[in-house]
C-alpha atoms as a PDB file:
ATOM      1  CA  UNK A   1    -156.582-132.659 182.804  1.00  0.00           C
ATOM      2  CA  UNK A   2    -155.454-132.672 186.872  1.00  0.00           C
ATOM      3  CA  UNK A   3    -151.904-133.232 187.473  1.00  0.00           C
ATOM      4  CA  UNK A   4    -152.151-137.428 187.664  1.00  0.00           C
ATOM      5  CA  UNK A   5    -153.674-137.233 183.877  1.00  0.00           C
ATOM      6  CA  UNK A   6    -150.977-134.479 182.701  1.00  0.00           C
ATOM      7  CA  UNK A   7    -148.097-136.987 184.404  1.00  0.00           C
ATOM      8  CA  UNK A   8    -149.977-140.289 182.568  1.00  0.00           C
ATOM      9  CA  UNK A   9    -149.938-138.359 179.599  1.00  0.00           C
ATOM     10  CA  UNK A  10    -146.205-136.747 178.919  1.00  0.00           C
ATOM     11  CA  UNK A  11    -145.036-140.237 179.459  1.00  0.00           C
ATOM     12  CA  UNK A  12    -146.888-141.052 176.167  1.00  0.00           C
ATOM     13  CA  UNK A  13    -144.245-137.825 175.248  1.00  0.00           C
ATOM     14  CA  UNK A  14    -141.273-139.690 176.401  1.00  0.00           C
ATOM     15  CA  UNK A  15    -141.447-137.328 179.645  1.00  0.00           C
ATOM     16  CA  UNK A  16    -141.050-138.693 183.625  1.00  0.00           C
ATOM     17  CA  UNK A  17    -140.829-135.325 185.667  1.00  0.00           C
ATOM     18  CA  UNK A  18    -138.898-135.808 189.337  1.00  0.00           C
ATOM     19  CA  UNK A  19    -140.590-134.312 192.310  1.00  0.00           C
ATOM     20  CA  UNK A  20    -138.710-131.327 192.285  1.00  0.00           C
ATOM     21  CA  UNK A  21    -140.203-130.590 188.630  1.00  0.00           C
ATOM     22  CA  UNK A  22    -143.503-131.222 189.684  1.00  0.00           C
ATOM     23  CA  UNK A  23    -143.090-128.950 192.445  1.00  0.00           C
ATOM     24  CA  UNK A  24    -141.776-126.311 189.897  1.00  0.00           C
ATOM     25  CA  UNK A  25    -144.842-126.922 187.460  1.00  0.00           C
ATOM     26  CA  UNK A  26    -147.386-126.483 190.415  1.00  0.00           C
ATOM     27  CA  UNK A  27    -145.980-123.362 191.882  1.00  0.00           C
ATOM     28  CA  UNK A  28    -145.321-121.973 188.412  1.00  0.00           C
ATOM     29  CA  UNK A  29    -149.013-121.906 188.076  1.00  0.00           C
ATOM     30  CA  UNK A  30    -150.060-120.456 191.502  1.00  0.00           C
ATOM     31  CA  UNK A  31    -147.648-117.699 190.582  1.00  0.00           C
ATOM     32  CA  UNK A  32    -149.253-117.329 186.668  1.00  0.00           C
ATOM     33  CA  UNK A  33    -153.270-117.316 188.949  1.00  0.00           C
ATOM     34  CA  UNK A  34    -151.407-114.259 191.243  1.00  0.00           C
ATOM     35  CA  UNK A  35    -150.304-112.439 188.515  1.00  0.00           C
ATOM     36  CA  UNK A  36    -152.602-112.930 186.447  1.00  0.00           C
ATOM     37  CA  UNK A  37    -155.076-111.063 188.640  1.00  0.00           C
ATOM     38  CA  UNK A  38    -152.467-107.668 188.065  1.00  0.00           C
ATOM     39  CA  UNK A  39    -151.749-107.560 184.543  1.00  0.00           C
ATOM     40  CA  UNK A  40    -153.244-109.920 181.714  1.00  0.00           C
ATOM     41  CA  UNK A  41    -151.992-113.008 180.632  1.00  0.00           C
ATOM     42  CA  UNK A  42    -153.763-115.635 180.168  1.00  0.00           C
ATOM     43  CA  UNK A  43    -158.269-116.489 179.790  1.00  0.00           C
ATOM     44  CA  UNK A  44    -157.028-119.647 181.183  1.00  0.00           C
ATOM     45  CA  UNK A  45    -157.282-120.060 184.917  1.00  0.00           C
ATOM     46  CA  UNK A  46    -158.632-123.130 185.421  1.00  0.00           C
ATOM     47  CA  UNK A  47    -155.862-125.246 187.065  1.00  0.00           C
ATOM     48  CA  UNK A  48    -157.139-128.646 184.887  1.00  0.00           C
ATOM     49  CA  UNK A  49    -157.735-126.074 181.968  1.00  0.00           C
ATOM     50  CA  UNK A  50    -153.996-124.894 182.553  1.00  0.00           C
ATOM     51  CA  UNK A  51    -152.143-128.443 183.146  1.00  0.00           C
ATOM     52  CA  UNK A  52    -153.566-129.142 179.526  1.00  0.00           C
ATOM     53  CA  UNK A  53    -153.692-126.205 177.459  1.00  0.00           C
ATOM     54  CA  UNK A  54    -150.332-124.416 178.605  1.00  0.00           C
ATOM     55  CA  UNK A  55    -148.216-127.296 180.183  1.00  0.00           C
ATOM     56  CA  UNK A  56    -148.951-130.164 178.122  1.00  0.00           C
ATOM     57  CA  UNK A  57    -149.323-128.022 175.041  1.00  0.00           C
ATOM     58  CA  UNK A  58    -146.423-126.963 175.656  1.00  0.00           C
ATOM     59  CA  UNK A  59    -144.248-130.322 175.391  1.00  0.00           C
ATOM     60  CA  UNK A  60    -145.972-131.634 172.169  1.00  0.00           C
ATOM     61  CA  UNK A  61    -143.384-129.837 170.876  1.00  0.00           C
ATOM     62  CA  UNK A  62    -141.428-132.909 171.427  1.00  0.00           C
ATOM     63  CA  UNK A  63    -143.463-134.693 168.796  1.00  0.00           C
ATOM     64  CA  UNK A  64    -140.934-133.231 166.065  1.00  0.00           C
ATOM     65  CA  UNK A  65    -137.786-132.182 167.871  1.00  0.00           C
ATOM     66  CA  UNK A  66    -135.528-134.605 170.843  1.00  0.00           C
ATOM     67  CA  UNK A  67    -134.838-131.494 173.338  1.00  0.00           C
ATOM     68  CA  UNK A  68    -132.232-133.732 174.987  1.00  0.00           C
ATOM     69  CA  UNK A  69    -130.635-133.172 172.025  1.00  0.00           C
ATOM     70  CA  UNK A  70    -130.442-129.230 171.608  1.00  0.00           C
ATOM     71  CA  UNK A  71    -128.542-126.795 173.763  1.00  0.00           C
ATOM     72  CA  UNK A  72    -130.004-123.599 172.641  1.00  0.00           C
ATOM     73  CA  UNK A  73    -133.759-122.632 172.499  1.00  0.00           C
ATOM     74  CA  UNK A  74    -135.504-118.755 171.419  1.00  0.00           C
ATOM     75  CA  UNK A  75    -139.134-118.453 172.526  1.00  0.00           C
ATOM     76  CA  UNK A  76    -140.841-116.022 169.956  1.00  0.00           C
ATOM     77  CA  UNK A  77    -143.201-114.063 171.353  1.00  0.00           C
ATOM     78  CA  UNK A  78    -143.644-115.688 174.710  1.00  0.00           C
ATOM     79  CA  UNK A  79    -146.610-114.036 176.396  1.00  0.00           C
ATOM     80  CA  UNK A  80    -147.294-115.504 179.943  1.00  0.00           C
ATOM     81  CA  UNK A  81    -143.691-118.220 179.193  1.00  0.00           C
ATOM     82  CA  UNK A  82    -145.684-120.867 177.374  1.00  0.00           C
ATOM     83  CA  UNK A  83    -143.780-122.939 175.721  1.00  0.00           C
ATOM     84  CA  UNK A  84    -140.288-121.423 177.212  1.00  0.00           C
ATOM     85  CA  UNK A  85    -140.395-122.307 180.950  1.00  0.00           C
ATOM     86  CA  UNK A  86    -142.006-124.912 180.301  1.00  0.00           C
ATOM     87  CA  UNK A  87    -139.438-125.967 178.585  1.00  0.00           C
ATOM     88  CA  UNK A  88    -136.838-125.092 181.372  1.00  0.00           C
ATOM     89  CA  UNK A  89    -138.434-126.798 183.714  1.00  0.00           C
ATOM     90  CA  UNK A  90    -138.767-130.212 182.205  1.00  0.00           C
ATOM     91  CA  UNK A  91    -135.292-130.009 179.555  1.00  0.00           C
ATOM     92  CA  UNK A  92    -132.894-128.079 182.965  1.00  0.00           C
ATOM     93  CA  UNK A  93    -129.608-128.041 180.588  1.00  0.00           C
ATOM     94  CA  UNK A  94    -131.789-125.994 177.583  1.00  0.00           C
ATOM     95  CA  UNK A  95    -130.460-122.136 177.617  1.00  0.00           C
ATOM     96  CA  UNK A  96    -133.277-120.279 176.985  1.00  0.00           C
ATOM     97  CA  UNK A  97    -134.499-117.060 175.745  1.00  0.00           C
ATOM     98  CA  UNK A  98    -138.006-115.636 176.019  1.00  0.00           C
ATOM     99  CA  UNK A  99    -138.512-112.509 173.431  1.00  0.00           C
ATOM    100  CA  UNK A 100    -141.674-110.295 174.225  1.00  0.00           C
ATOM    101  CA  UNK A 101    -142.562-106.959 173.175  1.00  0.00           C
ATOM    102  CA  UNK A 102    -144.675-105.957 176.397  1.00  0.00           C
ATOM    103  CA  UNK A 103    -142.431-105.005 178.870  1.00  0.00           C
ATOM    104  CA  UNK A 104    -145.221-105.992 182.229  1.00  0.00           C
ATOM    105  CA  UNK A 105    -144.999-109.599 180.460  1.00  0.00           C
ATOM    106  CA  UNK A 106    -140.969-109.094 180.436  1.00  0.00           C
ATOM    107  CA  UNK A 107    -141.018-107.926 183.775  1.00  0.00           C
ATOM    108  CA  UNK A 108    -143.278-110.616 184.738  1.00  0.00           C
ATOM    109  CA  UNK A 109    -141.462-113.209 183.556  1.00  0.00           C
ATOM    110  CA  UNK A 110    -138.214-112.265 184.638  1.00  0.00           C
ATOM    111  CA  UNK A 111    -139.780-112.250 188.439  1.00  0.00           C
ATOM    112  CA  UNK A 112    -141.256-116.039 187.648  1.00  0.00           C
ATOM    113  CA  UNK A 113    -137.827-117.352 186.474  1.00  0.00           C
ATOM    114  CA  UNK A 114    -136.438-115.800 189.879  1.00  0.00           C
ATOM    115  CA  UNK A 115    -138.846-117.237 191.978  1.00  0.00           C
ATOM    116  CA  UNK A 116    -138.897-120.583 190.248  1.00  0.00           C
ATOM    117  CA  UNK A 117    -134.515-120.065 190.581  1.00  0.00           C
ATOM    118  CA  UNK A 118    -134.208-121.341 187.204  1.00  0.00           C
ATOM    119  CA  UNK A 119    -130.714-120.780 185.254  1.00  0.00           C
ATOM    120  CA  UNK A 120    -129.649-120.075 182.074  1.00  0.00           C
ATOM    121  CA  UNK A 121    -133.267-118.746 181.102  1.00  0.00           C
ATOM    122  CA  UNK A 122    -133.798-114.725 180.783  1.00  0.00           C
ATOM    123  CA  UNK A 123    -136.678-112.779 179.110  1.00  0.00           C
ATOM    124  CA  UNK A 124    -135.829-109.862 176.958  1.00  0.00           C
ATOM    125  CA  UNK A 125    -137.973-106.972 175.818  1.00  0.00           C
ATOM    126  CA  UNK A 126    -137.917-106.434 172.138  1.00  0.00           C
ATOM    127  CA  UNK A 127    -139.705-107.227 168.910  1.00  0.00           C
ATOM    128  CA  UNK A 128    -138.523-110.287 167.308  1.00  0.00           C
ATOM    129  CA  UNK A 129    -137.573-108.867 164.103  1.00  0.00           C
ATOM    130  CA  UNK A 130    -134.764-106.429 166.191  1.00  0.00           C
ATOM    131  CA  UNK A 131    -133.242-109.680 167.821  1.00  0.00           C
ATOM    132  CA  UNK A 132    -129.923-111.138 167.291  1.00  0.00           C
ATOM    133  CA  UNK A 133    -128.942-114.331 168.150  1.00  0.00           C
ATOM    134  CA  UNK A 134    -128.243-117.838 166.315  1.00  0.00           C
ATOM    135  CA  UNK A 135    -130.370-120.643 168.246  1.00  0.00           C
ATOM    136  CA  UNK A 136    -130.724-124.253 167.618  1.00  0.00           C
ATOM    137  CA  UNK A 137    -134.480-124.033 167.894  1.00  0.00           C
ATOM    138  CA  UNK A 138    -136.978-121.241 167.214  1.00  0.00           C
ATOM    139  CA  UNK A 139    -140.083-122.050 168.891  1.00  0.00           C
ATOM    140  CA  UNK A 140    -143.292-119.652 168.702  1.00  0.00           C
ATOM    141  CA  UNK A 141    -146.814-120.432 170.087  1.00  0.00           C
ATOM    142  CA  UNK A 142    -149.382-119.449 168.609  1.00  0.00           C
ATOM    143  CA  UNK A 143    -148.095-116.206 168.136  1.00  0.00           C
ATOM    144  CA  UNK A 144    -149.277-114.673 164.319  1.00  0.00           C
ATOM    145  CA  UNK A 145    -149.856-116.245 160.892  1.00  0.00           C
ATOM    146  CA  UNK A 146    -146.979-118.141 159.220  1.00  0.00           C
ATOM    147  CA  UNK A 147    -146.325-115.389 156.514  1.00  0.00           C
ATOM    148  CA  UNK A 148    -145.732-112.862 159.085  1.00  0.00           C
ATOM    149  CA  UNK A 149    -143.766-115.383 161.650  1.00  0.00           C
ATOM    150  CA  UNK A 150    -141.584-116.473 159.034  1.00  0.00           C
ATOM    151  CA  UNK A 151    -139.404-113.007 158.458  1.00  0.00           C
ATOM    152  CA  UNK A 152    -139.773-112.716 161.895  1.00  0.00           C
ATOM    153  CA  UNK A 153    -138.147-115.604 163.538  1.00  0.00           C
ATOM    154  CA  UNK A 154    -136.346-117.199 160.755  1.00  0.00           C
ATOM    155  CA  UNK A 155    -133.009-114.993 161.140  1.00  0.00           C
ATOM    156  CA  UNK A 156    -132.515-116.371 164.919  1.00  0.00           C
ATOM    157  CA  UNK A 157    -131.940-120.127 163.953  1.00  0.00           C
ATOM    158  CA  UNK A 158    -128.350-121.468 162.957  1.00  0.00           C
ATOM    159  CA  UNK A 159    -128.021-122.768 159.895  1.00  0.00           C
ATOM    160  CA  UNK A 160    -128.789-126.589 161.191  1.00  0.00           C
ATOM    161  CA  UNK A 161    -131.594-125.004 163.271  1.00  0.00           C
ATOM    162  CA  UNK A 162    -135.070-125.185 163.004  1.00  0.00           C
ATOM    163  CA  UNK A 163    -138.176-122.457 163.748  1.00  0.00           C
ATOM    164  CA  UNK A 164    -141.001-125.053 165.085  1.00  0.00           C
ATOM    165  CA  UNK A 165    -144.599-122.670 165.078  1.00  0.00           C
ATOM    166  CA  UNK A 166    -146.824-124.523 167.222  1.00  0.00           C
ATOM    167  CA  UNK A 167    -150.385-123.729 165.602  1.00  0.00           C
ATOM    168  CA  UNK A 168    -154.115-124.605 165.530  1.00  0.00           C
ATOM    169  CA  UNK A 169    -155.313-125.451 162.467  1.00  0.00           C
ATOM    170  CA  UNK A 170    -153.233-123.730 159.953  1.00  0.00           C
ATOM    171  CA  UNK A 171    -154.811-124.864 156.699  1.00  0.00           C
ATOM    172  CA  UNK A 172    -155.198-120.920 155.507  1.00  0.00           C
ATOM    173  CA  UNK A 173    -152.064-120.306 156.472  1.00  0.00           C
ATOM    174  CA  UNK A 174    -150.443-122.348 153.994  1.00  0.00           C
ATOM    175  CA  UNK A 175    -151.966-120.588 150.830  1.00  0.00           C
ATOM    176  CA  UNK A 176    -149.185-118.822 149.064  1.00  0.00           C
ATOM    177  CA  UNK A 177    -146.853-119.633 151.227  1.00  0.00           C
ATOM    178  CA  UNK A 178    -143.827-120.594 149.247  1.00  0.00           C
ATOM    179  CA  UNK A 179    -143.403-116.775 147.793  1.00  0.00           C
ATOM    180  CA  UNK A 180    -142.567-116.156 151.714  1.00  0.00           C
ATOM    181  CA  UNK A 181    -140.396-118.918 152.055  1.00  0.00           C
ATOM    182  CA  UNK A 182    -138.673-118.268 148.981  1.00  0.00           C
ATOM    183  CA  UNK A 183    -137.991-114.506 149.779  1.00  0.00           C
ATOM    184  CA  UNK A 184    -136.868-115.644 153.153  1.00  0.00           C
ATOM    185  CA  UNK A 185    -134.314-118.286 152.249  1.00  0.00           C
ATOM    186  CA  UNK A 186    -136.104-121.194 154.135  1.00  0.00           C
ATOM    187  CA  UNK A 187    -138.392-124.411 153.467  1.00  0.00           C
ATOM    188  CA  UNK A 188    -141.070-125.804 155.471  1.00  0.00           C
ATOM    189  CA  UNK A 189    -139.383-129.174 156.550  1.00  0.00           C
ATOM    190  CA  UNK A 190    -142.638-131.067 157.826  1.00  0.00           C
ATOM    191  CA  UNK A 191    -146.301-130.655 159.792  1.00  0.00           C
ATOM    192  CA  UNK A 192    -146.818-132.261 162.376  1.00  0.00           C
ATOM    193  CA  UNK A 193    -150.949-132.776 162.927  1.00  0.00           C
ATOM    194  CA  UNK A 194    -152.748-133.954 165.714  1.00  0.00           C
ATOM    195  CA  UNK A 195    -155.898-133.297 168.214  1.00  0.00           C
ATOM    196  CA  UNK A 196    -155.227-131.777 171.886  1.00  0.00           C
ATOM    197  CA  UNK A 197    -156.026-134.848 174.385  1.00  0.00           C
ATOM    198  CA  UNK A 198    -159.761-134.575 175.899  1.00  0.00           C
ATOM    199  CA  UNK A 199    -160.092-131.354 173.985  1.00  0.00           C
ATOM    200  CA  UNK A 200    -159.825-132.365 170.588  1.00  0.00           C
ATOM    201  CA  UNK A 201    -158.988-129.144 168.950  1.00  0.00           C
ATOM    202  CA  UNK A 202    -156.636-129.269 166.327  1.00  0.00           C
ATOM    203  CA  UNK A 203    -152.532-128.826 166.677  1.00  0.00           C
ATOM    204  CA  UNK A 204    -150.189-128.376 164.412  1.00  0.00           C
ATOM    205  CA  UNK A 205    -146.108-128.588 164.262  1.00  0.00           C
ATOM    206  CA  UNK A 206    -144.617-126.564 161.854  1.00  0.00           C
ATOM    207  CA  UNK A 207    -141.269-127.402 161.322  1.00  0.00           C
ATOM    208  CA  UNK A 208    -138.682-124.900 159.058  1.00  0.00           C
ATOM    209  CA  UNK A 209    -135.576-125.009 158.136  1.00  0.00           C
ATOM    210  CA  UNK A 210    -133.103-122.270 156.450  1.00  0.00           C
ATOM    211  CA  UNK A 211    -131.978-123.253 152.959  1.00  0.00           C
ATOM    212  CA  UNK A 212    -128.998-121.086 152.819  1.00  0.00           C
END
């Protein structure tokens, strides 16, 4: 997907970046190709490979939630940022933390969000599962299997909040399921399934909700 393809298709999202955003997206990723030469991050280099399967992955997330309408968002572990500065970059008022439990990815992305001089947007070193907060949104990517993702973000959201685990195909995942969601207090609210454009691989939008 080049950058004329990934702007064609986040309108299809609901999504018209300004120059300056476009700007931000491109140097984000010569920063991510720099870095990523250091300490490891990401298989995916490919600028194409990374416009689609980081950037635009990242805002399907908008299939299921209106950002424009949430003021707080927790990025479970965030690995190289993906979806959180994303997210930053195209939703500015979001206030934004990334959680990670490697401190070089911490330290990495706390040097991005400098260079990128993004506000409101910090990354914090710690396991998900020792984090306080209260968030609107929960988001994780791709991060571990529901049962174990579930205990582990589902204490951050407020009670009107939603965790949203953005996930392949997550068929598996869902077998005995509700003895976790049961123990944890929460209900899976809806699944979102689709195919990746010009990949085809298979996405899924897992959207939970607290019942208490």
């Amino acid at each position: 997907m080049n950058k004329e393809e990934f702007y064609e298709a986040i309108k299809e999202l609901g999504i018209k970046l300004n120059e300056n955003q476009k700007q931000t997206l491109e140097k984000l990723y010569q920063i991510l190709i720099k870095e990523n030469e250091k300490i490891n991050l990401t298989r995916i280099v490919e600028k194409e490979d990374v416009y689609l399967k980081h950037f635009y992955d990242s805002l399907t997330i908008v299939k299921v939630v209106n950002l424009t309408k949430v003021n707080t968002l927790c990025d479970v572990g965030t690995g190289a940022g993906f979806p959180g500065i994303v997210l930053k970059i195209v939703y500015p008022h979001l206030k934004v933390t990334l959680v990670d439990s490697l401190l070089k990815r911490v330290k990495y992305l706390n040097k991005t969000i400098k260079k990128l001089q993004l506000e409101n947007i910090e990354a914090i070193h710690t396991r998900s599962e020792d984090y306080k907060g209260e968030f609107d949104i929960v988001v994780s990517r791709a991060v571990a299997n529901l049962k174990k993702l579930i205990p582990w973000s589902i204490h951050l959201v407020k009670k009107e909040g939603q965790v949203i685990a953005m996930k392949g195909n997550i068929d598996e995942e869902l077998t005995g399921i509700d003895q976790v969601l049961k123990k944890n207090h929460c209900q899976i609210n809806k699944i979102n399934q689709f195919l990746l454009l010009k990949e085809n691989s298979n996405r899924s939008l897992v959207t939970i909700k607290r019942t208490e």
